[in-house]
PDB file of N, CA and C in Angstrom:
ATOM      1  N   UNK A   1       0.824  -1.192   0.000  1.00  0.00           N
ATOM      2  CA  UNK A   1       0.000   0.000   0.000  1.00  0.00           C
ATOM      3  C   UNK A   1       0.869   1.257   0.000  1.00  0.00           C
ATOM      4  N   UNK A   2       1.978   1.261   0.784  1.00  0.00           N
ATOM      5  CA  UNK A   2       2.521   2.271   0.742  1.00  0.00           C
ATOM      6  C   UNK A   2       3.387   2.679  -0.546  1.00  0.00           C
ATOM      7  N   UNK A   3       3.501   1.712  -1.200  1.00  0.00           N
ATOM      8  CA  UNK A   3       3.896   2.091  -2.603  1.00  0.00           C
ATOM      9  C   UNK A   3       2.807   2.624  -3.978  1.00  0.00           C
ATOM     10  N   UNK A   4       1.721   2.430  -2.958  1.00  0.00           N
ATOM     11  CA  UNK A   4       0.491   3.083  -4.012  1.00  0.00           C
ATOM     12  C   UNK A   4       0.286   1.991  -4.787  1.00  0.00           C
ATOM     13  N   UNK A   5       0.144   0.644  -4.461  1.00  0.00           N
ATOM     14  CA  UNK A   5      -0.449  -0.353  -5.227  1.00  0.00           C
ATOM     15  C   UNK A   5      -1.803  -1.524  -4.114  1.00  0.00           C
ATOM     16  N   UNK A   6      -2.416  -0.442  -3.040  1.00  0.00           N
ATOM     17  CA  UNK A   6      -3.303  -0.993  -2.624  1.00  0.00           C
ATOM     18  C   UNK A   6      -4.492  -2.371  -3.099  1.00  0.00           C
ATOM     19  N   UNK A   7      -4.661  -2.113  -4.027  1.00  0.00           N
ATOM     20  CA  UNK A   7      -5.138  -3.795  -4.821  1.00  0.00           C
ATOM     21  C   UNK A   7      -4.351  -4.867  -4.325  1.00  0.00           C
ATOM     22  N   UNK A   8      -3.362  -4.571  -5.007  1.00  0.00           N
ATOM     23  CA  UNK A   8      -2.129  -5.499  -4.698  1.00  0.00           C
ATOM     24  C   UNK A   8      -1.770  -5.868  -3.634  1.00  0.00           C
ATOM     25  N   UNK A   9      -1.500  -4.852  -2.631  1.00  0.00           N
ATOM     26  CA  UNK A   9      -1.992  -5.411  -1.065  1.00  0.00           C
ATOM     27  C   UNK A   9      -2.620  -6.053  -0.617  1.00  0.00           C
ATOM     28  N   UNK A  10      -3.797  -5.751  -0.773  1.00  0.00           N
ATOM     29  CA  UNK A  10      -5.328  -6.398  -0.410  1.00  0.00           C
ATOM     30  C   UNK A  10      -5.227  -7.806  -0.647  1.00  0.00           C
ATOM     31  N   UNK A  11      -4.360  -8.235  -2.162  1.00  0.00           N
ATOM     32  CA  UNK A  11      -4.448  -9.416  -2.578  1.00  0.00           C
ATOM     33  C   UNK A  11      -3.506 -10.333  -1.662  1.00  0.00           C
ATOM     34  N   UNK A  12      -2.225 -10.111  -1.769  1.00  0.00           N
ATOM     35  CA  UNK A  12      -1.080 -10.452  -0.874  1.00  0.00           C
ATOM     36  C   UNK A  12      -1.870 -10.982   0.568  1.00  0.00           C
ATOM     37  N   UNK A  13      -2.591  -9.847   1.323  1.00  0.00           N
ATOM     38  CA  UNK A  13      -2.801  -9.875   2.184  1.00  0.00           C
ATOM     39  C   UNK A  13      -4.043 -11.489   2.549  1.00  0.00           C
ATOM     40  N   UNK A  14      -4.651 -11.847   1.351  1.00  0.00           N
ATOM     41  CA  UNK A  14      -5.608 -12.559   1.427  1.00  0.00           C
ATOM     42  C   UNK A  14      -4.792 -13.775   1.326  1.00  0.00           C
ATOM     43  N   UNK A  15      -3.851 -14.007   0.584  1.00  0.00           N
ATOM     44  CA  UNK A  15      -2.865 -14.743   0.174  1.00  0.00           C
ATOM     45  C   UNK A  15      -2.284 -15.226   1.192  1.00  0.00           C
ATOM     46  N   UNK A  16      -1.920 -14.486   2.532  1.00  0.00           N
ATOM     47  CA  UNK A  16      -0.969 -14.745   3.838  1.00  0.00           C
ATOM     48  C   UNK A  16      -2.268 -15.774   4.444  1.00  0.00           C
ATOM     49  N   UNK A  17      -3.397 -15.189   4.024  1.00  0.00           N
ATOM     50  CA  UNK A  17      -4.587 -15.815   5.176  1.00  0.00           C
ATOM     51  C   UNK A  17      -4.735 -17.145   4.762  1.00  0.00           C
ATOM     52  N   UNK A  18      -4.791 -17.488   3.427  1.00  0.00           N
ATOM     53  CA  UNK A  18      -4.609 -18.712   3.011  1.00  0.00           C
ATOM     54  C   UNK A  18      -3.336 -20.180   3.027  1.00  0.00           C
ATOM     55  N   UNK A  19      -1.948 -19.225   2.944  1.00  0.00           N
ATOM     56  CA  UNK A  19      -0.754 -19.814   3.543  1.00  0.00           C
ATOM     57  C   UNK A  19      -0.977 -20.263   5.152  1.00  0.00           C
ATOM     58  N   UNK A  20      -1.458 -19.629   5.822  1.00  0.00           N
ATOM     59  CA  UNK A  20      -1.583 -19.550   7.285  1.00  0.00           C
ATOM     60  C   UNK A  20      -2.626 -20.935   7.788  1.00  0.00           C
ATOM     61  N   UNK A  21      -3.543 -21.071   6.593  1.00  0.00           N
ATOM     62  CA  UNK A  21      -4.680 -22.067   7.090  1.00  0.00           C
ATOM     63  C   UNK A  21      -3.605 -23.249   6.063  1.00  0.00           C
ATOM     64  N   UNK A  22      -3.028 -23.712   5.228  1.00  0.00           N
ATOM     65  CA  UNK A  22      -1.815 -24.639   4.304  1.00  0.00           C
ATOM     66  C   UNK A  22      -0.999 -25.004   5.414  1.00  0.00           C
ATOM     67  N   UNK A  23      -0.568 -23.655   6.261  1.00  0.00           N
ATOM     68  CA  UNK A  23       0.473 -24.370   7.726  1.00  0.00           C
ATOM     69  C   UNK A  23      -0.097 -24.659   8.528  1.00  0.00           C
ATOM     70  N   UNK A  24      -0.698 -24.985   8.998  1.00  0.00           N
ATOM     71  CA  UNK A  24      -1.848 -25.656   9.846  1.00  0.00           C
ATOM     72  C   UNK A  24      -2.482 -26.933   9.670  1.00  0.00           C
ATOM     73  N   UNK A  25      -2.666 -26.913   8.253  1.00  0.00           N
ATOM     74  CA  UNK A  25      -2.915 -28.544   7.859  1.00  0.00           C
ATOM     75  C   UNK A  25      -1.483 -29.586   7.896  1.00  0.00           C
ATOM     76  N   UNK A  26      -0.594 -28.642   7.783  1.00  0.00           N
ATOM     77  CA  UNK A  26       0.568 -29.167   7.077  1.00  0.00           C
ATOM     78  C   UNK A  26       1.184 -29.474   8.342  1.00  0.00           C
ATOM     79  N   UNK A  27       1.111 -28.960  10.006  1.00  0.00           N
ATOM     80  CA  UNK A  27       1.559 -29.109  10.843  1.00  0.00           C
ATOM     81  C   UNK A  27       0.529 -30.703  11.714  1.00  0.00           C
ATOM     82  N   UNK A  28      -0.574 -30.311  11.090  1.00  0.00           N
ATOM     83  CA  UNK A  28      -0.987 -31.301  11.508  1.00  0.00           C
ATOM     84  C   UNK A  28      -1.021 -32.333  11.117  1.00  0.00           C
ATOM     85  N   UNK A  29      -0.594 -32.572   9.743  1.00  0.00           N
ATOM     86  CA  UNK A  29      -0.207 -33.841   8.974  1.00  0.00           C
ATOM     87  C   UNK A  29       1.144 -34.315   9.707  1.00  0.00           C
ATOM     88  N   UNK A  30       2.192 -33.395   9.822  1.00  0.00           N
ATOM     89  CA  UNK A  30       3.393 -33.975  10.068  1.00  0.00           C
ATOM     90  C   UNK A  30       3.091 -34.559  11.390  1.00  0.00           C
ATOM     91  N   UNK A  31       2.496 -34.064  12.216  1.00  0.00           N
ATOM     92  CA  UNK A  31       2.086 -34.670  13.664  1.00  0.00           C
ATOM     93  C   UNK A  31       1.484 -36.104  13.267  1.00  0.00           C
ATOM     94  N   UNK A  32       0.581 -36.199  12.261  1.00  0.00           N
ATOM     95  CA  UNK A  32       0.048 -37.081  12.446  1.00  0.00           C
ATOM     96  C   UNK A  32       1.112 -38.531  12.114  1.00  0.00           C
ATOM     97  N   UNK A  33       2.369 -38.372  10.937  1.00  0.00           N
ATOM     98  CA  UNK A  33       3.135 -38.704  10.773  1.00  0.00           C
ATOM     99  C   UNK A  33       4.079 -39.171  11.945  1.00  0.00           C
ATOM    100  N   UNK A  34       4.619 -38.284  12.679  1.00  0.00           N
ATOM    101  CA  UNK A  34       4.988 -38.289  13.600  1.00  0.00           C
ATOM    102  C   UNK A  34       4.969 -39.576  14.540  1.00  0.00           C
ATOM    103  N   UNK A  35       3.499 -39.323  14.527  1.00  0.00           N
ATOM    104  CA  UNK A  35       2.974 -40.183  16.223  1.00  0.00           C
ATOM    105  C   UNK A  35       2.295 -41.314  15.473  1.00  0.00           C
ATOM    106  N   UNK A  36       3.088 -41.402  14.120  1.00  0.00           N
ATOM    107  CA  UNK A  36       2.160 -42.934  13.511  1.00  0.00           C
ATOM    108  C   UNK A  36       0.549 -43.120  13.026  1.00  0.00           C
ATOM    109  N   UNK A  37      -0.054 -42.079  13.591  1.00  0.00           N
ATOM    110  CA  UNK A  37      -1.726 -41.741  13.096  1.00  0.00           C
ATOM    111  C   UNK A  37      -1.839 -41.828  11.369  1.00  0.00           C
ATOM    112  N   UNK A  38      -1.043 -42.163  10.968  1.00  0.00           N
ATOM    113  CA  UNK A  38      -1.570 -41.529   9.223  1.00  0.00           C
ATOM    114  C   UNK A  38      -2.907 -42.860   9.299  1.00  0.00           C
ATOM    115  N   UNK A  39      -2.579 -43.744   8.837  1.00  0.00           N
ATOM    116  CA  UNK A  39      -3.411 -44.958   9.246  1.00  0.00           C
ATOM    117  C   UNK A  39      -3.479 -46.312   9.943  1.00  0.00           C
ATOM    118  N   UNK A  40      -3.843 -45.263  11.452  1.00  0.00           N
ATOM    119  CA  UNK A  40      -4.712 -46.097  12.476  1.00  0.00           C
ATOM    120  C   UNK A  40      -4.943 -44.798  13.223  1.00  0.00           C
ATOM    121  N   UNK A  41      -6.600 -45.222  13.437  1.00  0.00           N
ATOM    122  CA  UNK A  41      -6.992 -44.090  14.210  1.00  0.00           C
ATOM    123  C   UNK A  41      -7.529 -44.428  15.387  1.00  0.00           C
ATOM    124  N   UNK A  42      -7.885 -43.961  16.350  1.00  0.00           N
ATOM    125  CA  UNK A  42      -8.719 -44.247  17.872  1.00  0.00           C
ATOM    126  C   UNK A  42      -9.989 -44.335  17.484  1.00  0.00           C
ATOM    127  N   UNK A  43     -11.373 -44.082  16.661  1.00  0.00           N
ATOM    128  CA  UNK A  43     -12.041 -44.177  16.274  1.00  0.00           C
ATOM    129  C   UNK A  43     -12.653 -44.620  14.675  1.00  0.00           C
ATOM    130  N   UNK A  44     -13.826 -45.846  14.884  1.00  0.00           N
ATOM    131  CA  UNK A  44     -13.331 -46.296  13.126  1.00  0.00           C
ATOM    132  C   UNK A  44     -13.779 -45.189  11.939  1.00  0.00           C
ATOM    133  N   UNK A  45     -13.287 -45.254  11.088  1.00  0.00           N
ATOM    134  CA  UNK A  45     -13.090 -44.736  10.055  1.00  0.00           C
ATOM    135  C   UNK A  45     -13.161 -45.413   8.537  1.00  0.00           C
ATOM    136  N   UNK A  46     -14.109 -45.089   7.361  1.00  0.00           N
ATOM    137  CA  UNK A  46     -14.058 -45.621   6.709  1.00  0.00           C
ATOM    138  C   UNK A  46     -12.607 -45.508   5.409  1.00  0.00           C
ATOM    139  N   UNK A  47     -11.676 -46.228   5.467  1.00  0.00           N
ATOM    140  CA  UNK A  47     -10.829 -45.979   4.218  1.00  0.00           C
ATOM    141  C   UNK A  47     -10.868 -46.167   2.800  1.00  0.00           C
ATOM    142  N   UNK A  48     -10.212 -45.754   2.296  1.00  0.00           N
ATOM    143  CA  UNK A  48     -10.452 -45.966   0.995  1.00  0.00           C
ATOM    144  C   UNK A  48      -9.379 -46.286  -0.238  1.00  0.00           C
ATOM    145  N   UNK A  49      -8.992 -47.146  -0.662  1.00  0.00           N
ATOM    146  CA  UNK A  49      -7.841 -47.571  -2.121  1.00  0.00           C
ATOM    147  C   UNK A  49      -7.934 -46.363  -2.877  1.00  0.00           C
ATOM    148  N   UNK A  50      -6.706 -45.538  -3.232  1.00  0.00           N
ATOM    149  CA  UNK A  50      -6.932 -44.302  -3.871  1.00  0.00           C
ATOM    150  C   UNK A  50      -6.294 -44.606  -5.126  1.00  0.00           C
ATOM    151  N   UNK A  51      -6.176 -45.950  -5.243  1.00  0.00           N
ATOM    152  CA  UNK A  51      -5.977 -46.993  -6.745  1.00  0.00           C
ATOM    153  C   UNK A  51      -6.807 -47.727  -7.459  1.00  0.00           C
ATOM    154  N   UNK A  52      -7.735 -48.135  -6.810  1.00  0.00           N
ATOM    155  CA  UNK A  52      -9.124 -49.387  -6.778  1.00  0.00           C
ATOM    156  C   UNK A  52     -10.341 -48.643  -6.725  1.00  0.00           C
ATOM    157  N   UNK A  53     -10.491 -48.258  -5.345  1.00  0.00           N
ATOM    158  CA  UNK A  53     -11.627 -46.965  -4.772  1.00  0.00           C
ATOM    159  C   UNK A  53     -11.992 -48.571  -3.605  1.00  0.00           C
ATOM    160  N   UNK A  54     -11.161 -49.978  -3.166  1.00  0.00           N
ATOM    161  CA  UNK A  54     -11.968 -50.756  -2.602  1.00  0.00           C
ATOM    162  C   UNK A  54     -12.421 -50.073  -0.755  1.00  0.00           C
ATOM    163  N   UNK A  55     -13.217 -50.459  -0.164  1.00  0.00           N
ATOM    164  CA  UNK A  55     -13.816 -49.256   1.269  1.00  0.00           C
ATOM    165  C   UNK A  55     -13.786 -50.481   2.378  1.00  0.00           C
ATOM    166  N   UNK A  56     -12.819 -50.526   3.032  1.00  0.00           N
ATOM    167  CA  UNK A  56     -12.431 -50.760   4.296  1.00  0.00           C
ATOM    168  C   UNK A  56     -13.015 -49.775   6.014  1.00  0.00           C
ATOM    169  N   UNK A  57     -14.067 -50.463   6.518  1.00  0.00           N
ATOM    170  CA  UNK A  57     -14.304 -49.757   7.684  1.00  0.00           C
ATOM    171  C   UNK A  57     -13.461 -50.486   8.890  1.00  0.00           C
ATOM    172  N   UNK A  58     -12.685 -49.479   9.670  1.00  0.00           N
ATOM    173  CA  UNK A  58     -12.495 -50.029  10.665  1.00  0.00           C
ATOM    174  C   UNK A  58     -11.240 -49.268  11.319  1.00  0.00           C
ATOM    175  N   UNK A  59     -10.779 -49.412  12.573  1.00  0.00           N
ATOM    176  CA  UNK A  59      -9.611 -48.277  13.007  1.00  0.00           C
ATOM    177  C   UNK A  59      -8.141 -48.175  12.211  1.00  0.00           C
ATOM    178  N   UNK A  60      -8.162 -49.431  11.402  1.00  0.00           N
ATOM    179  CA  UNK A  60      -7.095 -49.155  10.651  1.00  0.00           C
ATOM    180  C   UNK A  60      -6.839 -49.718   9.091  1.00  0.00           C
ATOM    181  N   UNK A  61      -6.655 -48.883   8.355  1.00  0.00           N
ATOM    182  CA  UNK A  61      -5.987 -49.173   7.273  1.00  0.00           C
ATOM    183  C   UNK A  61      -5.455 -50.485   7.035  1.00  0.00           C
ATOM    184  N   UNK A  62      -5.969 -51.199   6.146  1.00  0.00           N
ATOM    185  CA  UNK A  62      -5.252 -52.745   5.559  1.00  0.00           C
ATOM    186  C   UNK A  62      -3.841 -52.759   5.200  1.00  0.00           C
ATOM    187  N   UNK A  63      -2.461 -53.264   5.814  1.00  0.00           N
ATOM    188  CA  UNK A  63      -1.261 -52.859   4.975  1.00  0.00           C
ATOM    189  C   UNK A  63      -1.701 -53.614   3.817  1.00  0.00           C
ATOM    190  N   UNK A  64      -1.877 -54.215   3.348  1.00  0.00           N
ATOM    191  CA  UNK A  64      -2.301 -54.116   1.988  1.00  0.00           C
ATOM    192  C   UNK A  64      -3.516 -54.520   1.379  1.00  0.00           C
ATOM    193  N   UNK A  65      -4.058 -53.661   0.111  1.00  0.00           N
ATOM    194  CA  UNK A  65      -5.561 -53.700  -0.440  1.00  0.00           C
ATOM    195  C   UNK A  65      -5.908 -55.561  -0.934  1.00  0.00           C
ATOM    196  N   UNK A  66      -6.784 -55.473  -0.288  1.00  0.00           N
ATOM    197  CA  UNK A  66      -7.072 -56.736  -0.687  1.00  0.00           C
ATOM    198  C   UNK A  66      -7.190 -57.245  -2.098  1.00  0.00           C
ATOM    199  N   UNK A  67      -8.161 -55.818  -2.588  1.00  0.00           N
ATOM    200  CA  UNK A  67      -8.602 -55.479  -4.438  1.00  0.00           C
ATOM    201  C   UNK A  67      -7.732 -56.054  -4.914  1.00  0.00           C
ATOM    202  N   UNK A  68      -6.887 -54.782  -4.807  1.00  0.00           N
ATOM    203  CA  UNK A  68      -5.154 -54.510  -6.459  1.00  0.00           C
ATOM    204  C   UNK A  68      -4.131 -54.749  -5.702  1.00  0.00           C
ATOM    205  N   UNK A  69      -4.330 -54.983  -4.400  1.00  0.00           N
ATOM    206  CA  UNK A  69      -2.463 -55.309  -3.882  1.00  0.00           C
ATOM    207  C   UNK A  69      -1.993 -54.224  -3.319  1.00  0.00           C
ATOM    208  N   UNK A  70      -2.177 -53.267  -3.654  1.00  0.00           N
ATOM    209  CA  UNK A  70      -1.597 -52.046  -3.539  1.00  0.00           C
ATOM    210  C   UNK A  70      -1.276 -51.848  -2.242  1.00  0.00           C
ATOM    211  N   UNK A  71      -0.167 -51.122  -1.467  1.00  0.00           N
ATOM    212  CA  UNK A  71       0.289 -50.803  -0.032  1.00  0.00           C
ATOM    213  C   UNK A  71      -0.612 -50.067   0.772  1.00  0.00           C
ATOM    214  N   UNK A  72      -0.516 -50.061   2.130  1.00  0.00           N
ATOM    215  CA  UNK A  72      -1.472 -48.946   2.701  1.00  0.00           C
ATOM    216  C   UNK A  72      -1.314 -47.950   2.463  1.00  0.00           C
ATOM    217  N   UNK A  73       0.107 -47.331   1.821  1.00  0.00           N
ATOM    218  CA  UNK A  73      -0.004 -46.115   1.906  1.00  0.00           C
ATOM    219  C   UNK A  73      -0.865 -45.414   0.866  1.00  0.00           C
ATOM    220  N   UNK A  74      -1.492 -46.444   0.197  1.00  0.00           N
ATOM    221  CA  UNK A  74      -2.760 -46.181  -1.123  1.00  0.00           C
ATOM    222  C   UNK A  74      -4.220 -45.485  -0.142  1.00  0.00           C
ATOM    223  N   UNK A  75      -3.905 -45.866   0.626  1.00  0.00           N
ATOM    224  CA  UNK A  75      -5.113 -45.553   1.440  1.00  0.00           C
ATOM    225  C   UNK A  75      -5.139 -44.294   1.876  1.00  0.00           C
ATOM    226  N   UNK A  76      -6.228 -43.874   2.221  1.00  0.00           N
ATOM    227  CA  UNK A  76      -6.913 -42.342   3.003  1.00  0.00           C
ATOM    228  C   UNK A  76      -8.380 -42.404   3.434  1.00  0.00           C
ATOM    229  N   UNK A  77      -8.684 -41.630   4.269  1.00  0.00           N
ATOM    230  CA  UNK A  77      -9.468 -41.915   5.359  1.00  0.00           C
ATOM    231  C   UNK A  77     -11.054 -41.081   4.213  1.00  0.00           C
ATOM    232  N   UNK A  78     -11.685 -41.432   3.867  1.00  0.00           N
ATOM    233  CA  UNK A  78     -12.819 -41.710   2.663  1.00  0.00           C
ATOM    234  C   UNK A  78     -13.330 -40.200   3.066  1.00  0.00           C
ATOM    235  N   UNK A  79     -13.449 -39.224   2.168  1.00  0.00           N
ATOM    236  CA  UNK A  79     -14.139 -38.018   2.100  1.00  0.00           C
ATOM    237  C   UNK A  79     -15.526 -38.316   1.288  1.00  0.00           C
ATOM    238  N   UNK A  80     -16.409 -37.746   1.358  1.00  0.00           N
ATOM    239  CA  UNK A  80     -17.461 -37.235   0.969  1.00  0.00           C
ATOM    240  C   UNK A  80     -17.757 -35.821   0.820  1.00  0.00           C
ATOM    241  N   UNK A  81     -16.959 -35.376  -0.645  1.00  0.00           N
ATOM    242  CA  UNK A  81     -17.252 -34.010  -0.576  1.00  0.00           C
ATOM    243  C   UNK A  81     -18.372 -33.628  -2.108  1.00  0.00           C
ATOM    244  N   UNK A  82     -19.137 -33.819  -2.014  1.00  0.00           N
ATOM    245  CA  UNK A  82     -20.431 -33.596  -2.698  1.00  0.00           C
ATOM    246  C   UNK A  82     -21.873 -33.328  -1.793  1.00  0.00           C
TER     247      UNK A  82
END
């Protein structure tokens, strides 16, 4: 702003707000890494083959897909975003 490109600010500024919520996920991924959580959780959870699509309920991730073979790390914890 102080260079007289206020837009441009404004934008930047929206930009930090979005980096800020990226480090936050990103801190909480590595935690989850960390402490072994990627897959096994304290509560069940449905997973999902992000190779196959095959749907595993239960606290933990299959080390491997029954479907295609594929490793656990094929797996993730099943969104529903529709």
């Amino acid at each position: 702003e102080e260079e007289g490109f206020p837009e441009l600010a404004a934008k930047f500024r929206l930009v930090g707000e979005i980096e800020k919520h990226h480090e936050e996920r990103y801190r909480a991924l590595l935690k989850n890494v960390e402490t072994a959580a990627v897959f096994e959780k304290s509560e069940v959870k449905v997973w999902e083959c992000r190779n196959c699509g095959h749907i595993v309920v239960g606290t933990m991730a299959p080390e491997i897909c029954p479907t295609c073979n594929h490793p656990q790390s094929y797996f993730e914890v099943h969104a529903e975003n529709y």
